[in-house]
Protein backbone atom coordinates (compact mmCIF):
# COMPACT_ATOMS: atom_id res chain seq x y z
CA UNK A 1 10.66 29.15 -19.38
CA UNK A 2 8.67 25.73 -19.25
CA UNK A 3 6.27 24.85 -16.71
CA UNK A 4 6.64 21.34 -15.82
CA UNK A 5 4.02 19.57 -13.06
CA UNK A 6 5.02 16.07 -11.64
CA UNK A 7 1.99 14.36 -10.34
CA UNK A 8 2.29 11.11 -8.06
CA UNK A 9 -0.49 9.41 -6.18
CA UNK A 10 -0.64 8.71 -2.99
CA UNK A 11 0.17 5.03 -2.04
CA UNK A 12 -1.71 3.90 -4.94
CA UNK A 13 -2.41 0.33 -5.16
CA UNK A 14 -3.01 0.89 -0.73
CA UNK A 15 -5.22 3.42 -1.26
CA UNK A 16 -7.44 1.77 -4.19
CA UNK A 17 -7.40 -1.32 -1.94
CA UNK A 18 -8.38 1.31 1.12
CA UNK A 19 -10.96 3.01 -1.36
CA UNK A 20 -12.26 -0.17 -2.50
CA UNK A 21 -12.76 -1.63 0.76
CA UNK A 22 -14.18 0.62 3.88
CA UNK A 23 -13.11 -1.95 6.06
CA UNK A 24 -9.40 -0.68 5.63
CA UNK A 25 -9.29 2.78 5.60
CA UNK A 26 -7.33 3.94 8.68
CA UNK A 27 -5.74 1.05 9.26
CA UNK A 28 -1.79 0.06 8.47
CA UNK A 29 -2.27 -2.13 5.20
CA UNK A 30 0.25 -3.67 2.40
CA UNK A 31 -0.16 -4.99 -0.89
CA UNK A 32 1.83 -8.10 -1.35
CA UNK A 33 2.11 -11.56 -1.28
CA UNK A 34 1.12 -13.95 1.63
CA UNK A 35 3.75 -16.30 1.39
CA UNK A 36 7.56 -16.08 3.57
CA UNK A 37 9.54 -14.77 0.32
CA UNK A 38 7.09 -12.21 -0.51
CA UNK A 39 7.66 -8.30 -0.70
CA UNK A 40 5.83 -5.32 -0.45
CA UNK A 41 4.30 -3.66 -3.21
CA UNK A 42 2.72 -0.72 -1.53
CA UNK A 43 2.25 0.32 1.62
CA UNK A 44 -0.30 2.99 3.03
CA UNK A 45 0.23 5.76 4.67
CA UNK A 46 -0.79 4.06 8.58
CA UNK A 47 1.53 1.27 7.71
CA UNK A 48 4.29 3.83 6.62
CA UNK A 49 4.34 5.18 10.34
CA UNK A 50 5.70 2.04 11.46
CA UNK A 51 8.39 1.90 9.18
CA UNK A 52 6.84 -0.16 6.45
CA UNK A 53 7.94 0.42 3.07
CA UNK A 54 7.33 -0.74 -0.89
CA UNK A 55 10.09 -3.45 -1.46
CA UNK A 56 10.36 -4.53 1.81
CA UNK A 57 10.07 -8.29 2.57
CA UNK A 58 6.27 -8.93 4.12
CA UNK A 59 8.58 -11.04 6.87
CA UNK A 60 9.80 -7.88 7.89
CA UNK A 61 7.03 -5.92 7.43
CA UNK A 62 4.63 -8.19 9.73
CA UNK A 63 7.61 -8.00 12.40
CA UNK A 64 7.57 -4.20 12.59
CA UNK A 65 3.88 -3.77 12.40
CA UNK A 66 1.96 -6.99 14.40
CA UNK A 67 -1.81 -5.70 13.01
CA UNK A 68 -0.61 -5.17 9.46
CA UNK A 69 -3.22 -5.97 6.98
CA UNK A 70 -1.56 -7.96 4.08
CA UNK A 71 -4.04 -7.58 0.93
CA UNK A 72 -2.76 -9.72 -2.52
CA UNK A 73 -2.42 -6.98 -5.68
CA UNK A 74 -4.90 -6.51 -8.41
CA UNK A 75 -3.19 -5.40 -11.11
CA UNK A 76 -6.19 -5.18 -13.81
CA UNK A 77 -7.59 -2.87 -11.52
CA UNK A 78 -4.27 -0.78 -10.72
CA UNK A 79 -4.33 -0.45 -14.50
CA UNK A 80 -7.88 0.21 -14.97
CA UNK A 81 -7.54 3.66 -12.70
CA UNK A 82 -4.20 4.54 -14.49
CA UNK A 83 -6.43 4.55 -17.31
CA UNK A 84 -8.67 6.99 -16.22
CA UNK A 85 -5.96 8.83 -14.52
CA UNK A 86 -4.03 9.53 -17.73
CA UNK A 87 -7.33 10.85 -19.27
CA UNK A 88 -7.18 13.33 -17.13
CA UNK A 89 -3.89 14.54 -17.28
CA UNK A 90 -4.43 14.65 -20.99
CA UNK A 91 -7.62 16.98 -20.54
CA UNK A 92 -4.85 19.63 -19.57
CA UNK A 93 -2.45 19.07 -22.41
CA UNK A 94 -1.12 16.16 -24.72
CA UNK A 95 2.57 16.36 -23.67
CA UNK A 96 2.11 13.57 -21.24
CA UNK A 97 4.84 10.94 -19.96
CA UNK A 98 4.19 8.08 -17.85
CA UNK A 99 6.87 7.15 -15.54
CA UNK A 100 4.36 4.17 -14.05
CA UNK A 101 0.85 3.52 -13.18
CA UNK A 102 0.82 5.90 -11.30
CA UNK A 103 2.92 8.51 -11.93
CA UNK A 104 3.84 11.01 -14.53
CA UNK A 105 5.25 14.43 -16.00
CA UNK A 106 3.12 16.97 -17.75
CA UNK A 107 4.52 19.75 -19.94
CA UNK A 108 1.75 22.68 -19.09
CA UNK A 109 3.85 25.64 -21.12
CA UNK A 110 1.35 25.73 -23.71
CA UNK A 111 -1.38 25.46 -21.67
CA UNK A 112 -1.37 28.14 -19.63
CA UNK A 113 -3.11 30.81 -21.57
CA UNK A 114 -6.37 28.37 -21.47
CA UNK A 115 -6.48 26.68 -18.31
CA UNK A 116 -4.27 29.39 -16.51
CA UNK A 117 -1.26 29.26 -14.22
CA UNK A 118 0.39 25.77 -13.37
CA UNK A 119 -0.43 25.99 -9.91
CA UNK A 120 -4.73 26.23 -11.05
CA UNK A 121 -3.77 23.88 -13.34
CA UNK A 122 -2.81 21.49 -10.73
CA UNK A 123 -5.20 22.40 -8.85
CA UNK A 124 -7.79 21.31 -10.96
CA UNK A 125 -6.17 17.91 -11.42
CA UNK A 126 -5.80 16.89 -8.42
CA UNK A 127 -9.65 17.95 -8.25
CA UNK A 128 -10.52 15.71 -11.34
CA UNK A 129 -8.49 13.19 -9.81
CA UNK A 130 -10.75 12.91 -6.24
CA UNK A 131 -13.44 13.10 -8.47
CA UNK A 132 -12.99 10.51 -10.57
CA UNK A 133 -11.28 8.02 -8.85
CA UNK A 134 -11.81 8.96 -5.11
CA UNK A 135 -7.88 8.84 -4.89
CA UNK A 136 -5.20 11.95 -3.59
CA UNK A 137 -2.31 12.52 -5.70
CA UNK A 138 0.84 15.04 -4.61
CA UNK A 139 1.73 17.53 -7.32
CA UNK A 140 5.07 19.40 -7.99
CA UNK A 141 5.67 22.10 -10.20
CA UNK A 142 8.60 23.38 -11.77
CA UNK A 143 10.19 25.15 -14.29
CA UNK A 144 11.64 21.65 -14.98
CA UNK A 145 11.66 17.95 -14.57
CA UNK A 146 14.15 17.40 -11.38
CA UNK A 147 12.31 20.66 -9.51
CA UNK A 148 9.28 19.31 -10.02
CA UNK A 149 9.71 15.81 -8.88
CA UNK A 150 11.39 16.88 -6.03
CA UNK A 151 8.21 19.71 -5.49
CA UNK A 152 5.97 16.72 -5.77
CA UNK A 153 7.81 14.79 -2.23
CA UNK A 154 8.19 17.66 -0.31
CA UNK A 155 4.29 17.66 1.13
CA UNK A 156 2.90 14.36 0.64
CA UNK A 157 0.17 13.12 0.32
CA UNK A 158 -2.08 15.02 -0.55
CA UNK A 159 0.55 18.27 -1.66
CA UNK A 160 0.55 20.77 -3.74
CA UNK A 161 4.04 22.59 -4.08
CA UNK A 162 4.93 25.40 -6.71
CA UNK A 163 8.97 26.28 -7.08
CA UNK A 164 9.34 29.15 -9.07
CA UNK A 165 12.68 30.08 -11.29
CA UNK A 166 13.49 32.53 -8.47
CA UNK A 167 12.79 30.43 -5.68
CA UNK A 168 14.71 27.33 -7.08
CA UNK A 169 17.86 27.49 -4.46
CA UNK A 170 15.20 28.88 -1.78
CA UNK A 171 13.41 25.74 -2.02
CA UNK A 172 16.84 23.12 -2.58
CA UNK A 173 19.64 24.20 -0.66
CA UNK A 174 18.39 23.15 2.43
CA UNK A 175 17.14 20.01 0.89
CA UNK A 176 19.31 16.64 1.77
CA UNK A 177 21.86 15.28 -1.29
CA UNK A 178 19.92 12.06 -1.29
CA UNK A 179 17.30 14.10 -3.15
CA UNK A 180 19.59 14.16 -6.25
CA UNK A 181 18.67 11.36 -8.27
CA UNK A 182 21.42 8.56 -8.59
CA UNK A 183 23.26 9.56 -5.64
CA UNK A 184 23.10 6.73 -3.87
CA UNK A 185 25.03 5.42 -0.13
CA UNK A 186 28.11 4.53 -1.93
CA UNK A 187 28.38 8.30 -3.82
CA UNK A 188 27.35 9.99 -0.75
CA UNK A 189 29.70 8.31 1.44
CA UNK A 190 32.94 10.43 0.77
CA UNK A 191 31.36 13.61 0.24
CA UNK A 192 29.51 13.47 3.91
CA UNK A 193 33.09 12.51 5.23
CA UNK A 194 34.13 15.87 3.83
CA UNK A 195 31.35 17.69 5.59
CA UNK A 196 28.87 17.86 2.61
CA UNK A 197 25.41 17.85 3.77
CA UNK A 198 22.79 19.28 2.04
CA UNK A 199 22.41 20.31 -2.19
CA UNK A 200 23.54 23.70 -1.22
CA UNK A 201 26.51 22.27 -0.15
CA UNK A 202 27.36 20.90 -3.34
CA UNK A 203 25.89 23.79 -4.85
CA UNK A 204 28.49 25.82 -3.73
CA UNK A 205 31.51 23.11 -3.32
CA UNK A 206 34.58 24.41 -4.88
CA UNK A 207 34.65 21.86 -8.30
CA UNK A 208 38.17 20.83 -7.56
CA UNK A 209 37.44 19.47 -4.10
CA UNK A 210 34.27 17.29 -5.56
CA UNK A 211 36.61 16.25 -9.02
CA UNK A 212 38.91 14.52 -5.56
CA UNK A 213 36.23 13.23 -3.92
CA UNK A 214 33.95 11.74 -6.84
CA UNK A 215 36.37 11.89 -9.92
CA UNK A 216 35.70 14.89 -12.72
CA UNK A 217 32.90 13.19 -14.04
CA UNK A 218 30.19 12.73 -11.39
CA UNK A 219 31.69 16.20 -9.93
CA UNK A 220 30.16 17.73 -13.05
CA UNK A 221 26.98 15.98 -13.07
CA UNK A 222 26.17 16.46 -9.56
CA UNK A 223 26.92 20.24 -8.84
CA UNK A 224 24.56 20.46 -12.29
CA UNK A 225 21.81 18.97 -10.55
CA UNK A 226 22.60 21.14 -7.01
CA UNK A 227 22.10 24.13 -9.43
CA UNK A 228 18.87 22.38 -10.95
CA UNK A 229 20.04 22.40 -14.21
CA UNK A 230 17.84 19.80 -16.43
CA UNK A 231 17.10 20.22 -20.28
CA UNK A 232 15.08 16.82 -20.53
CA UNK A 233 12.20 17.29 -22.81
CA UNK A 234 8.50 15.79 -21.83
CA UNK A 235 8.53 12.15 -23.97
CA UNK A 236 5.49 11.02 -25.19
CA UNK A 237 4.16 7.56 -26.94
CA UNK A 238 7.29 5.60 -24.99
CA UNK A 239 7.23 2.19 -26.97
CA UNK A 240 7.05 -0.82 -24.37
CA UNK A 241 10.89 -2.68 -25.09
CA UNK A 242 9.48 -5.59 -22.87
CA UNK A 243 6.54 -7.61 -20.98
CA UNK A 244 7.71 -9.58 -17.97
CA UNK A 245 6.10 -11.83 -15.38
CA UNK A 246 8.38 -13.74 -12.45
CA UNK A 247 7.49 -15.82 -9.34
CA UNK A 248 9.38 -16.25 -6.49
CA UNK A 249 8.50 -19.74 -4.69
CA UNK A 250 7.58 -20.16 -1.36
CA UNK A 251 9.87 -22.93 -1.15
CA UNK A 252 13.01 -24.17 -3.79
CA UNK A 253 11.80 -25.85 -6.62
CA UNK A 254 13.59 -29.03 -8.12
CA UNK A 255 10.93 -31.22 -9.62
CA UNK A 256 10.77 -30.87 -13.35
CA UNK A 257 7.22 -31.27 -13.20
CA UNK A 258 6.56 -28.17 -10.91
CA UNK A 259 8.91 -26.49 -13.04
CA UNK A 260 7.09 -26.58 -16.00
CA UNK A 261 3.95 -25.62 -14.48
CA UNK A 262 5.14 -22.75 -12.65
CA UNK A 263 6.66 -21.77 -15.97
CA UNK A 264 3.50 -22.40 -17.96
CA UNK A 265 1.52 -20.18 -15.83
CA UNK A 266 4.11 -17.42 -16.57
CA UNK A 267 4.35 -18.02 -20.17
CA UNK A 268 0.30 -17.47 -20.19
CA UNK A 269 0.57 -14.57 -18.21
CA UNK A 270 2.93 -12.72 -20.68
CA UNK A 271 1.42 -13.42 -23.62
CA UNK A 272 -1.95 -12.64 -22.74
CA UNK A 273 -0.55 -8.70 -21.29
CA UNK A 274 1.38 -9.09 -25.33
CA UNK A 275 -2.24 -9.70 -27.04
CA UNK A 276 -3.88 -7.13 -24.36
CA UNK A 277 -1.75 -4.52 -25.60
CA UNK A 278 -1.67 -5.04 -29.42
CA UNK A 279 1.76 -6.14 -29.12
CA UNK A 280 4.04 -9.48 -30.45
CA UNK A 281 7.21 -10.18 -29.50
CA UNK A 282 9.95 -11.40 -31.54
CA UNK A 283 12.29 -13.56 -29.02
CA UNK A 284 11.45 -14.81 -25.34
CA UNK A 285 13.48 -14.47 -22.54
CA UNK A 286 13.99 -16.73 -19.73
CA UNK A 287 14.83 -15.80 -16.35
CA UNK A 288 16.10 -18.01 -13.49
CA UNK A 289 17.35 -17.78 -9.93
CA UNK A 290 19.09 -20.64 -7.84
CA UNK A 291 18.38 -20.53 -3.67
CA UNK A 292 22.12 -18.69 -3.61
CA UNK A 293 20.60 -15.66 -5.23
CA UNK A 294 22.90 -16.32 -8.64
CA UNK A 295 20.96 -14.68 -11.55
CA UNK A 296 21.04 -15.80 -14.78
CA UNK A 297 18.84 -15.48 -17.90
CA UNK A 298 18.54 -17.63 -21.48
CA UNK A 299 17.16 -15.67 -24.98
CA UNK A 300 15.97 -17.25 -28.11
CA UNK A 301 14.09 -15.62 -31.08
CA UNK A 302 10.53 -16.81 -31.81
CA UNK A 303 9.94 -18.74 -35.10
CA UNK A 304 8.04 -15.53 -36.19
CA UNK A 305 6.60 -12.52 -34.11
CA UNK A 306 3.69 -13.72 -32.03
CA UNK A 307 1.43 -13.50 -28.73
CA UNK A 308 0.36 -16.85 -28.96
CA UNK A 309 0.01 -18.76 -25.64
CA UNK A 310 1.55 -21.72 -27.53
CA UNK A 311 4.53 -20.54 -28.56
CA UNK A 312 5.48 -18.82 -25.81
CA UNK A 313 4.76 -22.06 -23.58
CA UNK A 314 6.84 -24.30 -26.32
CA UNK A 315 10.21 -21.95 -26.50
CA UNK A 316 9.67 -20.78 -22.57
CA UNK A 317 10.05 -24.44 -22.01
CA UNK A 318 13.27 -25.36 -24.60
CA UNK A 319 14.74 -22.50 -22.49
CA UNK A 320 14.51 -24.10 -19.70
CA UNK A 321 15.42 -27.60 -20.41
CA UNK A 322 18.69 -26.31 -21.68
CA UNK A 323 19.73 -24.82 -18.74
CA UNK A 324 18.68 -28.22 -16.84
CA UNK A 325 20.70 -30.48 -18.82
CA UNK A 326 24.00 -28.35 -18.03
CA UNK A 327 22.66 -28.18 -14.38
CA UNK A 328 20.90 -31.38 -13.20
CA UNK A 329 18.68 -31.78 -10.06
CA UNK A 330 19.44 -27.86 -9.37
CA UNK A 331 16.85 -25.86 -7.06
CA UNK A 332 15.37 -22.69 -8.23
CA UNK A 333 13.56 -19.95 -5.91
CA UNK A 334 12.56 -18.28 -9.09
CA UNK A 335 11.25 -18.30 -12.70
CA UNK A 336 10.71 -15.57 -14.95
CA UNK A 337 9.32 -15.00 -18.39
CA UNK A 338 9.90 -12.21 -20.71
CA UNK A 339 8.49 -11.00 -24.40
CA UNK A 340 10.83 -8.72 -25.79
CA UNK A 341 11.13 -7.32 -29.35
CA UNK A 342 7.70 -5.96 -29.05
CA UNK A 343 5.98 -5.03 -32.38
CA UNK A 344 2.56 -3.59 -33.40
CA UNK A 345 1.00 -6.20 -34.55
CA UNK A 346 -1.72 -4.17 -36.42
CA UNK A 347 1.27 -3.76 -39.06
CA UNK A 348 2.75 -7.44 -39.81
CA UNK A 349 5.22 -8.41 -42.91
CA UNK A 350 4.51 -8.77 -45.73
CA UNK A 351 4.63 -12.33 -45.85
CA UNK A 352 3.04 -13.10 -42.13
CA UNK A 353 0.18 -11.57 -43.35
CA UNK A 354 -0.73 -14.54 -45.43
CA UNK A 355 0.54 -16.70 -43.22
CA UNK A 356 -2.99 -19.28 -41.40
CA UNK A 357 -3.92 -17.96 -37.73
CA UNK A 358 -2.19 -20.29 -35.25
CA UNK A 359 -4.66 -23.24 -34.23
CA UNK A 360 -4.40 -22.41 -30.62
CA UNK A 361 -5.65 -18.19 -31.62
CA UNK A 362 -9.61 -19.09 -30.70
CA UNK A 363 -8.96 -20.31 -27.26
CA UNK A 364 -6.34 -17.31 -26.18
CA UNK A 365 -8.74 -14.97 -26.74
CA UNK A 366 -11.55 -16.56 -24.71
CA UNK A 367 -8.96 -16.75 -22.12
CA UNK A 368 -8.30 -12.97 -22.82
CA UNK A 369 -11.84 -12.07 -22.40
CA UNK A 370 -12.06 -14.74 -18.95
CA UNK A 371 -9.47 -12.86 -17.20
CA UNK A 372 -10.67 -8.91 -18.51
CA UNK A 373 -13.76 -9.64 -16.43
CA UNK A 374 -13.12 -12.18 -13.71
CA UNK A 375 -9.46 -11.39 -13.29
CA UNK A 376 -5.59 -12.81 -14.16
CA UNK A 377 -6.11 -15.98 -11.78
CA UNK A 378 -9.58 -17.12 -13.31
CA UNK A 379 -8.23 -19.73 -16.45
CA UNK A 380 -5.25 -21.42 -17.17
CA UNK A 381 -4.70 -24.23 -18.69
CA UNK A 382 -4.62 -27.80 -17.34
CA UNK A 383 -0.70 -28.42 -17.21
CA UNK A 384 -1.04 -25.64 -14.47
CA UNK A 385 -2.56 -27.66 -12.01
CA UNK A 386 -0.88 -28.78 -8.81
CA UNK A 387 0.18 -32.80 -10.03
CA UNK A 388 -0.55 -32.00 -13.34
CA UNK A 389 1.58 -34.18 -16.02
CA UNK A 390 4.59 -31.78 -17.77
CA UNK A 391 3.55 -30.62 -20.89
CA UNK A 392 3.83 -32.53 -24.21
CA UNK A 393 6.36 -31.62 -26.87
């Protein structure tokens, strides 16, 4: 039998913010944008009691909480505790997997004879972790991944829950569905018409009733997860598929001029997180969003893979002029950029390998090494400025 811990901090980037600054601990906070379109990143735990929540618009969030204190994300330093954070889960045992900054699944099986049962095992993390970082995390553990995730959000913050083999239905049946994951309103809806309540419920719902209500296949899946059945393995070393950065404006964009700027800005932002991480990218992706919410996105492979600032700014650009030709004088309320096709690039072809370093290499990485100490927002380049001309071809 597996041991399996989940551990999840506590409104991280709110309580980094909160831990950062003394001025904010105890009071309702968010991490977000200023501006009307903005959402919420992370809310902490005071701002939580009036109903705030990540992904929320900030609109909202000011409107149910008057004295919320609205505090713009820093990412580097998100990442910089994630860092330190997945040291020490890694002190207890290599089979780590990161589900985000701030979360992740350890296999502790083998670890147990050394450190000692998972529950002093998780003990002593969330010890390291205060430690460390002056943060809380909530810990589940489980003799697999669903028990333990759901262990880890059944005390927060600050919990420490153990479900044993035995204990599994103890702990579940009286547990809402919505615990199940992907069993969402829609799903839900026919099986709480038929008086289905809680996982226990569908625990012990006769299969033929669920195949009607559901269809045969989510039937199966579900009343597997009711009965906590889940064979996923701990996956480490998860290659990145993508980068992304996007930017929702404060107001609809039509001018070609703020279009390319905005889109310049996003283009630098990607490639320098590509370089960062060791990474090129073989194509570029462009994402774009009219004021009707319509979604659409234009791909085109790079000449060769790359991180360079350059190229990313030259084909971000092509992208977008395509799409303006086939729709003139169109307003956008967002821009996105994406490398995908991400490659080591400690292990090039054959041929790139020969190939002269781009002219433009010397002044990404002083930009790299700008924004590791001072911060994303601290360089860009001059076609970024507000009335700056569009960039040249």
């Amino acid at each position: 039998m597996r041991t399996i811990i989940h551990v999840d901090m506590d409104a991280f980037y709110a309580s980094v913010e909160q831990r950062d600054n003394p001025q904010l601990r105890g009071v309702p906070l968010a991490v977000g944008g200023a501006g009307p379109r903005s959402v919420v990143a992370a809310a902490s735990y005071e701002a939580r009691r009036f109903g705030v929540f990540s992904a929320m618009p900030v609109s909202k969030a000011r409107q149910l909480c008057p004295r919320l204190h609205i505090v713009a994300p820093r990412m580097s330093v998100y990442a910089d505790v994630s860092k330190a954070l997945f040291a020490i889960f890694r002190e207890f045992t290599p089979q780590v997997e990161g589900l985000s900054l701030d979360e992740a699944f350890l296999d502790v099986t083998a670890s147990l004879t050394l450190f000692g049962n998972g529950a002093r095992i998780a003990g002593s993390i969330k010890a390291r972790v205060v430690d460390l970082t002056g943060l809380t995390c909530s810990i589940g553990i489980g003799p697999n991944k669903l028990v333990a995730k759901i262990a880890s959000d059944m005390n927060k913050p600050d919990g420490l829950v153990e479900i044993r083999p035995t204990e599994v239905h103890r702990y579940l049946d009286p547990l809402p569905m919505s615990v199940l994951p992907g069993l969402g309103p829609k799903q839900r809806r026919p099986l709480l018409a038929a008086g289905l309540r809680s996982v226990g419920d569908l625990r012990r719902a006769e299969p033929a009733d669920l195949d009607r209500l559901v269809g045969a296949r989510a039937a199966l899946r579900l009343q597997r997860l009711a009965r906590a059945e889940d064979a996923r393995a701990i996956v480490t070393g998860q290659a990145e598929k993508s980068l992304s950065a996007e930017a929702t404006f404060d107001t609809d964009l039509a001018e070609r001029r703020d279009l390319y700027r905005e889109l310049s800005k996003l283009a630098d932002r990607v490639a320098s997180r590509t370089r960062t991480k060791g990474l090129t990218a073989t194509t570029l992706t462009l994402k774009l969003r009219t004021p009707d919410f319509t979604t659409v996105t234009r791909q085109r492979r790079l000449r060769k893979p790359t991180a360079n600032t350059q190229a990313f700014n030259a084909l971000a650009r092509e992208l977008l002029e395509d799409w303006l030709r086939e729709h003139p004088k169109t307003k956008l309320r967002l821009l996105g950029v994406a490398a995908v096709g991400l490659r080591n690039d400690s292990e090039p072809d054959l041929f790139e390998a020969y190939e002269p370093a781009p002219p433009a290499q010397g002044v990404d990485a002083a930009g790299d090494l700008i924004r590791d100490r001072f911060g994303i927002a601290s360089v860009g380049r001059a076609r970024q400025l507000s009335g700056g001309k569009p960039p040249d071809r």
